[in-house]
Protein backbone atom coordinates (compact mmCIF):
# COMPACT_ATOMS: atom_id res chain seq x y z
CA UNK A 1 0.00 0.00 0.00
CA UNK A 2 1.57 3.03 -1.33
CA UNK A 3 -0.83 5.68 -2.29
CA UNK A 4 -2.44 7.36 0.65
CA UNK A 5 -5.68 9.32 -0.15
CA UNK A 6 -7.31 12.05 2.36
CA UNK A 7 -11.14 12.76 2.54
CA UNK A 8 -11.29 15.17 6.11
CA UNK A 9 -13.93 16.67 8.20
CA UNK A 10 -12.95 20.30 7.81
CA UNK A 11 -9.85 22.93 7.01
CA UNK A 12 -6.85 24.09 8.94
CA UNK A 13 -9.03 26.05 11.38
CA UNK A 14 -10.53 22.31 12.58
CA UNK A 15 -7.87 20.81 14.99
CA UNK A 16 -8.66 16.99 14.61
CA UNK A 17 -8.51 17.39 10.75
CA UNK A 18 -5.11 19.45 11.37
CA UNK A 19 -3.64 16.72 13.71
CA UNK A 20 -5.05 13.94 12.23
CA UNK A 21 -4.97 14.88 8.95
CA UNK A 22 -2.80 17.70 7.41
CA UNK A 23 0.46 17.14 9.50
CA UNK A 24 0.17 13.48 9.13
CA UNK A 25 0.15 14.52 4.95
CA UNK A 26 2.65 16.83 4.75
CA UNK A 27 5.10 14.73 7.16
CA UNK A 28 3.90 12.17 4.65
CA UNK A 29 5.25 13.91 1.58
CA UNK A 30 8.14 15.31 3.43
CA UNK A 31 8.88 11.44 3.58
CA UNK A 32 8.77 10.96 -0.03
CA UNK A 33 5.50 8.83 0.09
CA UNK A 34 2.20 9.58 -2.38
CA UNK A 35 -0.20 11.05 -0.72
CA UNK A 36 -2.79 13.46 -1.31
CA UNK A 37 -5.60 15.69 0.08
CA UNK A 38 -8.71 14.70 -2.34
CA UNK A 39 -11.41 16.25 0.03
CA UNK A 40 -10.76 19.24 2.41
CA UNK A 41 -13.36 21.68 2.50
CA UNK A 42 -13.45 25.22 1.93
CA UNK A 43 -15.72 26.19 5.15
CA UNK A 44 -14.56 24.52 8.95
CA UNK A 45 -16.59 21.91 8.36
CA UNK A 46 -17.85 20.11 5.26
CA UNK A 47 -21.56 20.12 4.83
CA UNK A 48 -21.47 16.68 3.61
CA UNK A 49 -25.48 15.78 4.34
CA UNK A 50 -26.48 18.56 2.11
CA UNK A 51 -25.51 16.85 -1.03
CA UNK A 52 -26.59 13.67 -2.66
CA UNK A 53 -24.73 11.48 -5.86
CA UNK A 54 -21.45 12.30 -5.01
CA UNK A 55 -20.02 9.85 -6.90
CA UNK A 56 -21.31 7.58 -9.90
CA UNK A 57 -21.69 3.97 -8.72
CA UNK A 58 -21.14 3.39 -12.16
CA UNK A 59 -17.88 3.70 -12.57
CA UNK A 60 -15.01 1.68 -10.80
CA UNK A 61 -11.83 2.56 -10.88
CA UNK A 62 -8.65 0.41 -9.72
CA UNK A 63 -7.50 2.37 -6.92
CA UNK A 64 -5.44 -1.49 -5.27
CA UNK A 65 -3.08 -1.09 -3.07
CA UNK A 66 -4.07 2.72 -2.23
CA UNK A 67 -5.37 3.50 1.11
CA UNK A 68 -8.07 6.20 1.78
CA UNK A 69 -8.40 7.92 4.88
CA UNK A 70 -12.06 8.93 6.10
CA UNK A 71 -11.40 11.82 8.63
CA UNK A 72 -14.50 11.38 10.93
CA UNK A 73 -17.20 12.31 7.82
CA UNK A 74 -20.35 10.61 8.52
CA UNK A 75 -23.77 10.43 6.64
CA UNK A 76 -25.47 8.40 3.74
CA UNK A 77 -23.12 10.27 1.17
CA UNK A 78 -19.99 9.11 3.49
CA UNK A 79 -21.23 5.84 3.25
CA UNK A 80 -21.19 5.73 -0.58
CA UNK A 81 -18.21 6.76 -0.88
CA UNK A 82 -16.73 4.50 1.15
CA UNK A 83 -18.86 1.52 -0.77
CA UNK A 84 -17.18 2.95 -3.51
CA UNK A 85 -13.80 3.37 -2.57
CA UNK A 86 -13.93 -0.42 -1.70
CA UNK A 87 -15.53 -1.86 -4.31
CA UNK A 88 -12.40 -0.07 -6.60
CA UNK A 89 -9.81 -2.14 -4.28
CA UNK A 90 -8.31 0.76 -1.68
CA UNK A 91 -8.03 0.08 1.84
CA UNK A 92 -10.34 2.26 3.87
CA UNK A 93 -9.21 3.60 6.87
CA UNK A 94 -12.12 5.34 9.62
CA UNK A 95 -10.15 7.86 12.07
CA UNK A 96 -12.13 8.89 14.77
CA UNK A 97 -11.39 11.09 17.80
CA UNK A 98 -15.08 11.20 19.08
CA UNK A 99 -17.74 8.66 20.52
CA UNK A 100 -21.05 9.57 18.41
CA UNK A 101 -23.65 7.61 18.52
CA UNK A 102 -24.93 8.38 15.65
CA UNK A 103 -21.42 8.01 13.50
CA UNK A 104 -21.59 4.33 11.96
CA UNK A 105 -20.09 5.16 8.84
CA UNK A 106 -17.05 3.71 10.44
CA UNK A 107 -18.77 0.25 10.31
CA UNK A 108 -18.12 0.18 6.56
CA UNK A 109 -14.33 0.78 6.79
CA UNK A 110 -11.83 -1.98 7.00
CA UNK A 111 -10.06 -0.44 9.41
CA UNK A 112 -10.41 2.11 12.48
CA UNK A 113 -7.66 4.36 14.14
CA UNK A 114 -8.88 6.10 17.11
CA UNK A 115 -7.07 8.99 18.95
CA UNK A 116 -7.28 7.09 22.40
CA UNK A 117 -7.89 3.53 24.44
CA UNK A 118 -11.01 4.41 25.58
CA UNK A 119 -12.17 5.28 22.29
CA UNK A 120 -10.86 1.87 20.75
CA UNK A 121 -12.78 0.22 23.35
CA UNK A 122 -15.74 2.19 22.60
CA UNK A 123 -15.52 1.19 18.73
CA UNK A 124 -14.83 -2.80 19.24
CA UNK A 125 -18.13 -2.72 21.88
CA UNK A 126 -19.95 -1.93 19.17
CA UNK A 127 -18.30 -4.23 16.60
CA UNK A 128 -15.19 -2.98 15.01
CA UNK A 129 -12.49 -5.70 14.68
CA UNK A 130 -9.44 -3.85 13.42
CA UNK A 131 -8.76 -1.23 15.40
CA UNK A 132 -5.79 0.27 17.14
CA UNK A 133 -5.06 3.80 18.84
CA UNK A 134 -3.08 6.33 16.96
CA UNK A 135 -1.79 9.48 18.23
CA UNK A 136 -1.69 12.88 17.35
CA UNK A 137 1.21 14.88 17.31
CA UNK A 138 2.20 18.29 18.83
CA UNK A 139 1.82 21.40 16.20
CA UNK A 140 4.97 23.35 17.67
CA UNK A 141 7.71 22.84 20.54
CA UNK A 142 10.11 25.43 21.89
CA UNK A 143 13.30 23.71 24.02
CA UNK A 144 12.54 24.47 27.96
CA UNK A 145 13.78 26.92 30.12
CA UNK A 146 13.73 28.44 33.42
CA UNK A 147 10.81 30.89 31.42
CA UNK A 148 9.14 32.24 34.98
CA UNK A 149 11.28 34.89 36.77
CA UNK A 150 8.49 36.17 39.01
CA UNK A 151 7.24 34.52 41.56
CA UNK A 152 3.41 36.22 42.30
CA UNK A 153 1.00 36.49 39.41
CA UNK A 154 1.75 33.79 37.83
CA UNK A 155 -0.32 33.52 34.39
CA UNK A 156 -1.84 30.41 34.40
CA UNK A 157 -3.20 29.61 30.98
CA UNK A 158 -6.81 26.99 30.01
CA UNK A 159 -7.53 26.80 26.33
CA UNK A 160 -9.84 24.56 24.45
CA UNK A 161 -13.71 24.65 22.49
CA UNK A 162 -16.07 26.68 24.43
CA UNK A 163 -18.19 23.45 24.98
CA UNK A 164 -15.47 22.51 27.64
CA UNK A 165 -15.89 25.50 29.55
CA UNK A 166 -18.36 24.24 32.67
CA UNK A 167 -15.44 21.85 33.06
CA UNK A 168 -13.46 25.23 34.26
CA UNK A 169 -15.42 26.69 36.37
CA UNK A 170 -14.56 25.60 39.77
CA UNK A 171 -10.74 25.42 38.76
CA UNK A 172 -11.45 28.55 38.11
CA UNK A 173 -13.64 30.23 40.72
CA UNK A 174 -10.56 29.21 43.14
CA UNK A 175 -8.24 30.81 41.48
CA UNK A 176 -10.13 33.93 41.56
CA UNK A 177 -11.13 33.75 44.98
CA UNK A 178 -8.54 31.80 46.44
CA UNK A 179 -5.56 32.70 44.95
CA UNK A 180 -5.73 36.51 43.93
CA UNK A 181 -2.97 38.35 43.30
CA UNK A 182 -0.79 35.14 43.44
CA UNK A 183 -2.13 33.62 40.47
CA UNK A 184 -3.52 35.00 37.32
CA UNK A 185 -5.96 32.98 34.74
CA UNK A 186 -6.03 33.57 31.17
CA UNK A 187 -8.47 31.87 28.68
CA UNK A 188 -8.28 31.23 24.79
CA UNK A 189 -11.59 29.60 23.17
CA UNK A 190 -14.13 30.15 20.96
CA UNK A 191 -16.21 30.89 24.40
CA UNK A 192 -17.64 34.50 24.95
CA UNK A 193 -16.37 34.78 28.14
CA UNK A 194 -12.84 33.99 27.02
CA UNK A 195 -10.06 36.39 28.27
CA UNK A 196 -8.60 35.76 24.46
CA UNK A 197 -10.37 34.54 21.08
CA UNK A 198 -8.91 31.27 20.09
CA UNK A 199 -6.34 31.21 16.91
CA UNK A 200 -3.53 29.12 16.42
CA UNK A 201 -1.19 31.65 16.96
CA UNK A 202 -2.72 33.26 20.19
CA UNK A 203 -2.79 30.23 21.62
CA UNK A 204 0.89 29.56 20.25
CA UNK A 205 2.10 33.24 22.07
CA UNK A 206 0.07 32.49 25.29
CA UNK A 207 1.61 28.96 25.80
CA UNK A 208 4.85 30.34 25.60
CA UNK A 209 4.65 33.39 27.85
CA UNK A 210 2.49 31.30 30.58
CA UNK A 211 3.89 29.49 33.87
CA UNK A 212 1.06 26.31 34.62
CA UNK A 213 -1.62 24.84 32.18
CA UNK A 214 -4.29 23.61 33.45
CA UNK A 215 -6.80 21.05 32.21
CA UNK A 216 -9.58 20.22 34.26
CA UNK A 217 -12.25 17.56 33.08
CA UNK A 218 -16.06 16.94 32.88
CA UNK A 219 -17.96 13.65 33.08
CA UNK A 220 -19.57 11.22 30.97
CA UNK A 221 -18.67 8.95 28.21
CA UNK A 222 -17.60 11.65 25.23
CA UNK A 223 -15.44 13.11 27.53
CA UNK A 224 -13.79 10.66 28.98
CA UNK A 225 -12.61 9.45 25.53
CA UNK A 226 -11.16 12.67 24.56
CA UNK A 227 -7.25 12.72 23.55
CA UNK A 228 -4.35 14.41 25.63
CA UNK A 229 -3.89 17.00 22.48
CA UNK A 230 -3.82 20.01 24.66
CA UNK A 231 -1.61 18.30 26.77
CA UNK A 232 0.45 17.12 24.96
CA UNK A 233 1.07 20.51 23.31
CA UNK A 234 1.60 22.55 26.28
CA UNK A 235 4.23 19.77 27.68
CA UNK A 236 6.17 20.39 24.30
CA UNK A 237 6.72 24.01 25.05
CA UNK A 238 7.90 23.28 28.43
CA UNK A 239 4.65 24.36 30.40
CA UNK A 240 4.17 22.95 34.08
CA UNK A 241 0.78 21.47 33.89
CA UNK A 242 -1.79 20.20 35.99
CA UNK A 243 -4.62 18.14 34.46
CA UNK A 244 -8.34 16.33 35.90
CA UNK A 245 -9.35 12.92 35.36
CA UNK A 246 -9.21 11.33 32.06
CA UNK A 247 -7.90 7.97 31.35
CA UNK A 248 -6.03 9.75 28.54
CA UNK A 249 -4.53 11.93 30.79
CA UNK A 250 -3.97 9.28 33.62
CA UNK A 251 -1.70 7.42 31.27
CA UNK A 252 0.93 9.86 30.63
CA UNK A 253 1.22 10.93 34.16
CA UNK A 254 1.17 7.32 35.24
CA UNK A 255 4.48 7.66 32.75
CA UNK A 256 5.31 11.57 33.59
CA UNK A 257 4.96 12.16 37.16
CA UNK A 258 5.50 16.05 36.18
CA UNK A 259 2.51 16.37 35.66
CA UNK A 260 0.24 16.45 38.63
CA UNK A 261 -3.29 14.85 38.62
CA UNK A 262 -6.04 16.68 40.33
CA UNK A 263 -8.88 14.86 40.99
CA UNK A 264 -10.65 16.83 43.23
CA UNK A 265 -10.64 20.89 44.41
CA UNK A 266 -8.14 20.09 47.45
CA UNK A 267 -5.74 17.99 45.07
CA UNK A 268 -5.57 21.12 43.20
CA UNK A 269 -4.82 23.41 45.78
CA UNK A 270 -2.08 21.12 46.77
CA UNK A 271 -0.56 21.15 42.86
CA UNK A 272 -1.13 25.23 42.83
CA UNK A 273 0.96 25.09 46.16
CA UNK A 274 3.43 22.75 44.37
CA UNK A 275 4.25 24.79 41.13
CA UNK A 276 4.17 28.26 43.26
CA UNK A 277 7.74 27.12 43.81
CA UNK A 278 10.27 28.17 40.67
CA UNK A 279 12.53 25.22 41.16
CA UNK A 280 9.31 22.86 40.96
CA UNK A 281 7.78 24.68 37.86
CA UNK A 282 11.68 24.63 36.32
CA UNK A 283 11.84 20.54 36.96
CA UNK A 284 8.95 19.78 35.41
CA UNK A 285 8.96 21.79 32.36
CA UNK A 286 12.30 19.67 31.40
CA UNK A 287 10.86 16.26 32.15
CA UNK A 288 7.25 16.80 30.60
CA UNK A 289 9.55 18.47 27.10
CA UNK A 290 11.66 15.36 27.41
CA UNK A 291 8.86 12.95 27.01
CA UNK A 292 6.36 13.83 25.38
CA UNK A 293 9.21 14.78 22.48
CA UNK A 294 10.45 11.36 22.30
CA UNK A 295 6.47 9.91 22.00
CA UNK A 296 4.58 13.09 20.34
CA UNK A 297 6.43 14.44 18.10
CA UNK A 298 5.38 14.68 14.09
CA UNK A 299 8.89 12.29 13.29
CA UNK A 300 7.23 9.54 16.07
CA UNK A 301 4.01 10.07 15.47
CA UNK A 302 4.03 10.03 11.60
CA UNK A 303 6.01 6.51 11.98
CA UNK A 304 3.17 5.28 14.02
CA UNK A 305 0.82 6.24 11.40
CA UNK A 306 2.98 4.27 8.65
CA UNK A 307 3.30 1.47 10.12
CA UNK A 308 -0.31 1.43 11.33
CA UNK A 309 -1.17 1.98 7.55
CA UNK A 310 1.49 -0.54 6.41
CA UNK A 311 2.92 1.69 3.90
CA UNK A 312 6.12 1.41 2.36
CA UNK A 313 8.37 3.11 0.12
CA UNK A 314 8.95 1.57 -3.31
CA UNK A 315 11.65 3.41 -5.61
CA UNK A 316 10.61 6.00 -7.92
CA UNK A 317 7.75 7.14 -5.09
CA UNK A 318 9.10 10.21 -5.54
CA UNK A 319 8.66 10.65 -9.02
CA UNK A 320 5.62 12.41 -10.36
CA UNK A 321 2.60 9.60 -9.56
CA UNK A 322 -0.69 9.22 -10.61
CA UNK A 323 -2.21 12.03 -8.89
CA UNK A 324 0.43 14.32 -8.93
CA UNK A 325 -1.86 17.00 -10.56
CA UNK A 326 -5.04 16.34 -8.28
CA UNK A 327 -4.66 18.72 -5.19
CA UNK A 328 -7.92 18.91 -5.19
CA UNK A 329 -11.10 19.56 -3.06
CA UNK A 330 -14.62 19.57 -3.82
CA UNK A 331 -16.39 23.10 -5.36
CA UNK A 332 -19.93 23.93 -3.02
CA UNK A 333 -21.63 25.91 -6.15
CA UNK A 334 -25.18 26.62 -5.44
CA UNK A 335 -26.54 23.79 -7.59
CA UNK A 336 -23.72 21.16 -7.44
CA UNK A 337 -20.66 19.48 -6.09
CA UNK A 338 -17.66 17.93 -8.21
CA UNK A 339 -14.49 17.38 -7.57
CA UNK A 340 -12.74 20.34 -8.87
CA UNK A 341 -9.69 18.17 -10.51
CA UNK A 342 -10.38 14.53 -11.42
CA UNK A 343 -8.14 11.48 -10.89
CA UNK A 344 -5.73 11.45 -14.11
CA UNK A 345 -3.07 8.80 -14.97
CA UNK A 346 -5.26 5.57 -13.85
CA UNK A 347 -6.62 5.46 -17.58
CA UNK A 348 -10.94 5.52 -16.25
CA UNK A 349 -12.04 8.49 -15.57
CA UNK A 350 -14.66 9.58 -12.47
CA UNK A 351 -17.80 10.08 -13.34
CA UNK A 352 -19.59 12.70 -11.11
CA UNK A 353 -23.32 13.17 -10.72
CA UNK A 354 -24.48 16.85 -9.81
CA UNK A 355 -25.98 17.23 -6.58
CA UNK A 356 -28.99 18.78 -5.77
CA UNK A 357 -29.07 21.95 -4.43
CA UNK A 358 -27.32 22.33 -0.84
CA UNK A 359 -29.68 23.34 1.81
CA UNK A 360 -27.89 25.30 3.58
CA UNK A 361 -27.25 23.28 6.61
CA UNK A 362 -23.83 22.45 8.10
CA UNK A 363 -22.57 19.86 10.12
């Protein structure tokens, strides 16, 4: 298997199709293998349900020995395409980062790569039988150093979807209460109450100017499933951090004792206490960088991906291949949907069927 094909949820703005998606690509190409991004979607998110006929089921094209990677799209029109991609000999591959019940277009792949244990669990309870945990990588890293000179005020940074943000509340109602003047919390999310509007590169310049992360948790069976992302990312800029319960998180402190588990109010009082001490926040900004670089970053992780894809290199993968000119994406006119450049080079052609038009929903 030596063609890799992408079909993903949404753009650059939408973190699991960034980390589970376009790194994994570009690292991909970096590496001299064939792969390419067939479906990425011009909005955050691709309003997949609103169109029907995506693609002929006429036509079948020999796609053996390719893989295709479904990037947690769901819906009838998912399904077809996956029906499709089969039934012209590629390897489909379901990666999922979410329990939703209402997702079972993963049912059709041959193959499922969750973001986490829990998740992989979730998916062979309800009847996958290939499926194994893949993780996501860190988007940037900066080498540790003793970064905090002051030792009151200390910015202590939360980020993450707004949907998250009960789950900060009484982390953060201590802080505020408790802890005033000795600590200082700063948000970044989509959430109105948000100190800062999330973007990639506010949340890039907070990380590195803050002294303790903090990731408290919420109940229930979505959550519990989520990945160590945000983490994960904070650890590879050298940020002390001090995380809730999530079995997720449990595992890497069970590996990083760094970072401190709180799983109640007083346990994190106790790790505020802990990491008002310089030498403490110093210690564990080198030990969380030095693991979670030799496990998380886009060199490790992209080698877990290969070999959980089984793809090799053959010579001449470098060369100009079969899709070479594709680059492609799919056009959201007002009355259709087509794939904007077709597969060349295979010697079929795709045959496309116009949609009708889009409604006007989005996922």
């Amino acid at each position: 298997m030596n063609e890799v094909f992408w079909f993903l949820l949404g753009n650059r703005m939408t973190g699991s199709s960034r980390l589970q998606g376009y790194l994994i690509h570009e690292s991909l190409v970096k590496k001299g293998y064939r792969s390419h991004l067939i479906f990425e979607p011009r909005g955050q998110y691709a309003p997949w349900e609103d169109f029907e006929g995506f693609l002929s089921p006429s036509w079948r094209g020999d796609l053996s020995g390719s893989v295709s990677i479904i990037q947690k799209l769901r819906g009838e029109n998912t399904d077809r395409l996956i029906t499709w991609l089969k039934a012209s000999g590629s390897h489909v591959v379901y990666v999922n980062c979410d329990v939703e019940d209402v997702n079972v277009s993963w049912k059709l792949s041959d193959q499922v790569l969750a973001t986490t244990e829990t998740l992989c669990e979730y998916h062979r309870k309800y009847g996958a039988k290939h499926v194994s945990r893949v993780r996501e990588p860190y988007e940037f890293s900066s080498k540790p150093m003793e970064r905090v000179k002051r030792d009151e005020n200390l910015q202590v940074l939360w980020f993450g979807y707004g949907s998250h943000w009960s789950a900060l509340l009484p982390w953060k109602r201590i802080l505020e209460e408790e802890y005033e003047g000795l600590f200082r919390l700063v948000t970044c999310s989509d959430h109105p109450e948000a100190t800062h509007r999330w973007s990639l590169e506010i949340q890039r310049q907070l990380i590195l100017e803050s002294d303790i992360a903090i990731f408290p948790t919420m109940g229930g069976e979505s959550y519990s499933a989520k990945s160590p992302n945000r983490l994960v990312q904070a650890m590879a800029c050298g940020l002390p951090s001090i995380v809730g319960t999530r079995p997720s998180y449990k595992a890497i402190v069970n590996e990083c004792s760094h970072v401190l588990e709180a799983t109640d109010e007083n346990e994190f009082r106790k790790a505020l206490k802990f990491f008002t001490e310089r030498e403490n926040r110093h210690k564990a900004a080198l030990h969380e960088y030095q693991y979670v670089v030799s496990r998380y970053s886009p060199e490790v992780v992209t080698q877990d991906w290969i070999n959980q894809l089984g793809l090799e290199l053959v010579e001449g993968s470098q060369r100009k291949n079969r899709l070479a000119s594709l680059r492609s994406g799919l056009s959201f006119g007002r009355k259709a949907m087509s794939v904007q450049r077709k597969l060349q080079d295979f010697g079929r052609k795709v045959g496309l069927l116009r949609s009708q038009k889009p409604s006007g929903r989005t996922q």
